[in-house]
N, C-alpha and C. Protein backbone atom coordinates (compact mmCIF):
# COMPACT_ATOMS: atom_id res chain seq x y z
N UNK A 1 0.84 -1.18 0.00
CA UNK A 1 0.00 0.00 0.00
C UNK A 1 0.89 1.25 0.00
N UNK A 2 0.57 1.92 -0.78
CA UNK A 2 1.30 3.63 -1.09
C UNK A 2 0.65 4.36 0.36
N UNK A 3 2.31 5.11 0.93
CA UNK A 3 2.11 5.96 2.12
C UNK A 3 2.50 7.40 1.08
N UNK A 4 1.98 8.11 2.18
CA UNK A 4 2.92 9.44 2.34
C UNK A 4 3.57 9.69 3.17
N UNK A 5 4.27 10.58 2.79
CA UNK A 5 5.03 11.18 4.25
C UNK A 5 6.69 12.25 3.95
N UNK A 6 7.01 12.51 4.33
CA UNK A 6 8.07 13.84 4.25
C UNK A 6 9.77 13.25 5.22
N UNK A 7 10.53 13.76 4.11
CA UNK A 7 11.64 13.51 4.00
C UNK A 7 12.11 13.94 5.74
N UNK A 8 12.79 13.46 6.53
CA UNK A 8 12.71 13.64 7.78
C UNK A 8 14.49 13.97 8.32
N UNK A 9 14.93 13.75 7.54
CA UNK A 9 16.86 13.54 7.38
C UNK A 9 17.20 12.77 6.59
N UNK A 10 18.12 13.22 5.68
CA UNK A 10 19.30 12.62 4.64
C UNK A 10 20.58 12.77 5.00
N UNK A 11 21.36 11.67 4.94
CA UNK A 11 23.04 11.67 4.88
C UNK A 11 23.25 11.35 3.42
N UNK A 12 23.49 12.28 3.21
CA UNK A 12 23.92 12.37 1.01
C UNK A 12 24.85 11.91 0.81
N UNK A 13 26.02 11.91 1.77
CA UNK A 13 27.16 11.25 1.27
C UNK A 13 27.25 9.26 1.61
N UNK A 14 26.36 9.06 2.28
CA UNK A 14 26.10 8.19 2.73
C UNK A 14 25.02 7.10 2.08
N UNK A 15 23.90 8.29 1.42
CA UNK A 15 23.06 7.80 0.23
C UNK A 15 21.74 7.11 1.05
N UNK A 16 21.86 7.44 2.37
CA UNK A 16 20.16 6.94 3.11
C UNK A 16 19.71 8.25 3.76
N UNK A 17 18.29 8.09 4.73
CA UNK A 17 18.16 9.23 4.95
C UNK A 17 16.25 8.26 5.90
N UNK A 18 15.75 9.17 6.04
CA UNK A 18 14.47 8.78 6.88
C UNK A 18 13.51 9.54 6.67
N UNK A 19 12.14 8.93 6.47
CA UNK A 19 10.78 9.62 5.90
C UNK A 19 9.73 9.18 7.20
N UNK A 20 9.09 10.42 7.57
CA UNK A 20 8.01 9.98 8.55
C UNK A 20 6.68 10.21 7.47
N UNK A 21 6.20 9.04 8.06
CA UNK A 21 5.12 8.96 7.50
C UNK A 21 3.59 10.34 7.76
N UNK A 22 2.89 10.20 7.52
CA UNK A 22 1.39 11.45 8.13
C UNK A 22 1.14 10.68 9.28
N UNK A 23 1.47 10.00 10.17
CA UNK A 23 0.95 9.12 11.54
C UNK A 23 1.97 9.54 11.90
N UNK A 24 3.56 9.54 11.56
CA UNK A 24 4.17 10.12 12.70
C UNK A 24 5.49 9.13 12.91
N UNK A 25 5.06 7.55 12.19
CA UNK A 25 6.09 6.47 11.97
C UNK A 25 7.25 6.92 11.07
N UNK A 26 8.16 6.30 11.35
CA UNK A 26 9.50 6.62 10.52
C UNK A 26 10.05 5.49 10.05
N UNK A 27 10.56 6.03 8.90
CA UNK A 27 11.24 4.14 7.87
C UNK A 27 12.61 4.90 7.50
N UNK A 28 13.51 3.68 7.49
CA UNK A 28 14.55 4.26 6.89
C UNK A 28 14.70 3.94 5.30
N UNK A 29 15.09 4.47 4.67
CA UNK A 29 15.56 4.33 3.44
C UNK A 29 16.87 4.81 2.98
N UNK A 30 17.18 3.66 1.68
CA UNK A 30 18.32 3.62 0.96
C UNK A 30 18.34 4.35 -1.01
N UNK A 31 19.64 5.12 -1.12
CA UNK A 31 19.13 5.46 -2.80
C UNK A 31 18.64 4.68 -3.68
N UNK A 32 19.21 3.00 -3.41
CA UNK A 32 18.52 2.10 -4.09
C UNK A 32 16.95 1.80 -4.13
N UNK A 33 16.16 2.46 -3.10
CA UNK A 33 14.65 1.98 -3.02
C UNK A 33 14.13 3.34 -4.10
N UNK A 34 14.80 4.36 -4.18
CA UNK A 34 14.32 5.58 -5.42
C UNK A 34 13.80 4.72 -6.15
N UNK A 35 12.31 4.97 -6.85
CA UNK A 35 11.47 4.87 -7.92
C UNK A 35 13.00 5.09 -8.99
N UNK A 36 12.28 4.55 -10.52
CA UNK A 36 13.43 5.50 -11.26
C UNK A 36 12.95 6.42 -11.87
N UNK A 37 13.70 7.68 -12.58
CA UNK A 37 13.47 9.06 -12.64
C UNK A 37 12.82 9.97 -10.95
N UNK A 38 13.05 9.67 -10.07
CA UNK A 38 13.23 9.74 -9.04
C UNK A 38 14.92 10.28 -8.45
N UNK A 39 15.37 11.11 -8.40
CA UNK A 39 17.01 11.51 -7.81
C UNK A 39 17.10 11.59 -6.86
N UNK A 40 17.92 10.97 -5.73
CA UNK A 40 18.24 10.78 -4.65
C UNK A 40 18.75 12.02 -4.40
N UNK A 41 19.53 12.72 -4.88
CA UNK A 41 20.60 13.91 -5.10
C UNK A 41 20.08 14.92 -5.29
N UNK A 42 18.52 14.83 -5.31
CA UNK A 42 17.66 16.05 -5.85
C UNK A 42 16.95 16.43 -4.46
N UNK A 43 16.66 15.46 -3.59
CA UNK A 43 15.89 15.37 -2.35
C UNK A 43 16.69 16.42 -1.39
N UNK A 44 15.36 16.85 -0.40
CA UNK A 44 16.02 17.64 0.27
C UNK A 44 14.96 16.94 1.83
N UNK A 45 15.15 17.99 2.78
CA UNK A 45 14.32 17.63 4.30
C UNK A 45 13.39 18.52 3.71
N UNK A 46 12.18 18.02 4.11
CA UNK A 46 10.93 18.38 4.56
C UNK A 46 10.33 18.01 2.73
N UNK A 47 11.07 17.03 2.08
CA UNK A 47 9.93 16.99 0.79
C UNK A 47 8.80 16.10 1.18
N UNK A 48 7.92 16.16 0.47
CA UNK A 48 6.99 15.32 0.43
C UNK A 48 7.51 13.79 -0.54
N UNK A 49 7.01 12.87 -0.02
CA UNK A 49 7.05 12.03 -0.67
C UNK A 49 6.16 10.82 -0.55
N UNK A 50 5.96 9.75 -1.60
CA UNK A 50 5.26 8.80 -1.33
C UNK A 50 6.18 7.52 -1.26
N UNK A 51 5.59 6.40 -0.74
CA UNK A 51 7.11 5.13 -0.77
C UNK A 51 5.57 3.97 -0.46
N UNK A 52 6.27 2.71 -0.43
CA UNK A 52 5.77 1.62 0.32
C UNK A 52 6.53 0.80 0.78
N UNK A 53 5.96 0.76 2.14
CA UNK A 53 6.12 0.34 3.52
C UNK A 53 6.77 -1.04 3.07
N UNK A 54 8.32 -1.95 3.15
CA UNK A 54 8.42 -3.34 2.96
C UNK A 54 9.14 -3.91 4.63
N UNK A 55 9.15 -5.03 4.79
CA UNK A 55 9.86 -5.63 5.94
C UNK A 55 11.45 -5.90 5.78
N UNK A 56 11.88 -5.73 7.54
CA UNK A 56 13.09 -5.77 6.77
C UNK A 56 13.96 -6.61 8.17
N UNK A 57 14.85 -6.89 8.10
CA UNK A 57 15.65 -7.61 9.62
C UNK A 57 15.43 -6.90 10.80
N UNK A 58 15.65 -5.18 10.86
CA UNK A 58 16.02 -4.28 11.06
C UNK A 58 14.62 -3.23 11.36
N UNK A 59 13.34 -4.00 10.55
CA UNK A 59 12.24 -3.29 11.37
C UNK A 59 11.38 -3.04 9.79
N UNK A 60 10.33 -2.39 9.19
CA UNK A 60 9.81 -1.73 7.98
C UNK A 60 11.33 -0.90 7.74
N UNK A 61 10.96 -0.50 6.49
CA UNK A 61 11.84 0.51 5.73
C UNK A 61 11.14 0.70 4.51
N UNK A 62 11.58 1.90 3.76
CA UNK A 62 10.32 2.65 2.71
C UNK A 62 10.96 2.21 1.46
N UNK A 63 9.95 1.55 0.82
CA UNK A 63 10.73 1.40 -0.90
C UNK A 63 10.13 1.63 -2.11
N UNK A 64 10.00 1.78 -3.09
CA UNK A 64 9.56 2.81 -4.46
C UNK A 64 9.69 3.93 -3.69
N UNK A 65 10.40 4.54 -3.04
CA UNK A 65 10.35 6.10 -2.83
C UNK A 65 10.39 6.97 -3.83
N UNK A 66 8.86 7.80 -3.88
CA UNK A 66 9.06 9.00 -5.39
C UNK A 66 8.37 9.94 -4.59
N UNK A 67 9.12 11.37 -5.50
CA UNK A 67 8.70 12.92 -5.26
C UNK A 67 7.20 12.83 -5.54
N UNK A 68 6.91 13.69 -4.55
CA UNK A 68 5.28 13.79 -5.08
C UNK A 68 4.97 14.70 -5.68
């Protein structure tokens, strides 16, 4: 299921970063989960974005992440 939610912190050199969802939950994400035509390098804090929620060792984490 497609969330929303806003870019919450990025480490750019590092290439992950964290999106809270509109509830308030937080996922981490990697440049690899970017939708494509989607830029990791383009993102900033506080964008909006949409992703879906997958499981992971480590807890949920957000993947198709795209600009909204």
């Amino acid at each position: 299921m497609t969330q929303n939610g806003t870019v919450k912190r990025l480490v750019l050199d590092r290439g992950f970063g964290f999106i809270a969802d509109d509830r308030g939950n937080e996922y981490f994400f990697h440049r690899t989960g970017m939708l494509h035509g989607s830029a990791f390098d383009g993102l900033r804090e506080g964008t909006r974005v949409t992703f879906e929620e997958e499981p992971s060792p480590k807890g949920p984490h957000a993947a198709s992440v795209r600009v909204v």
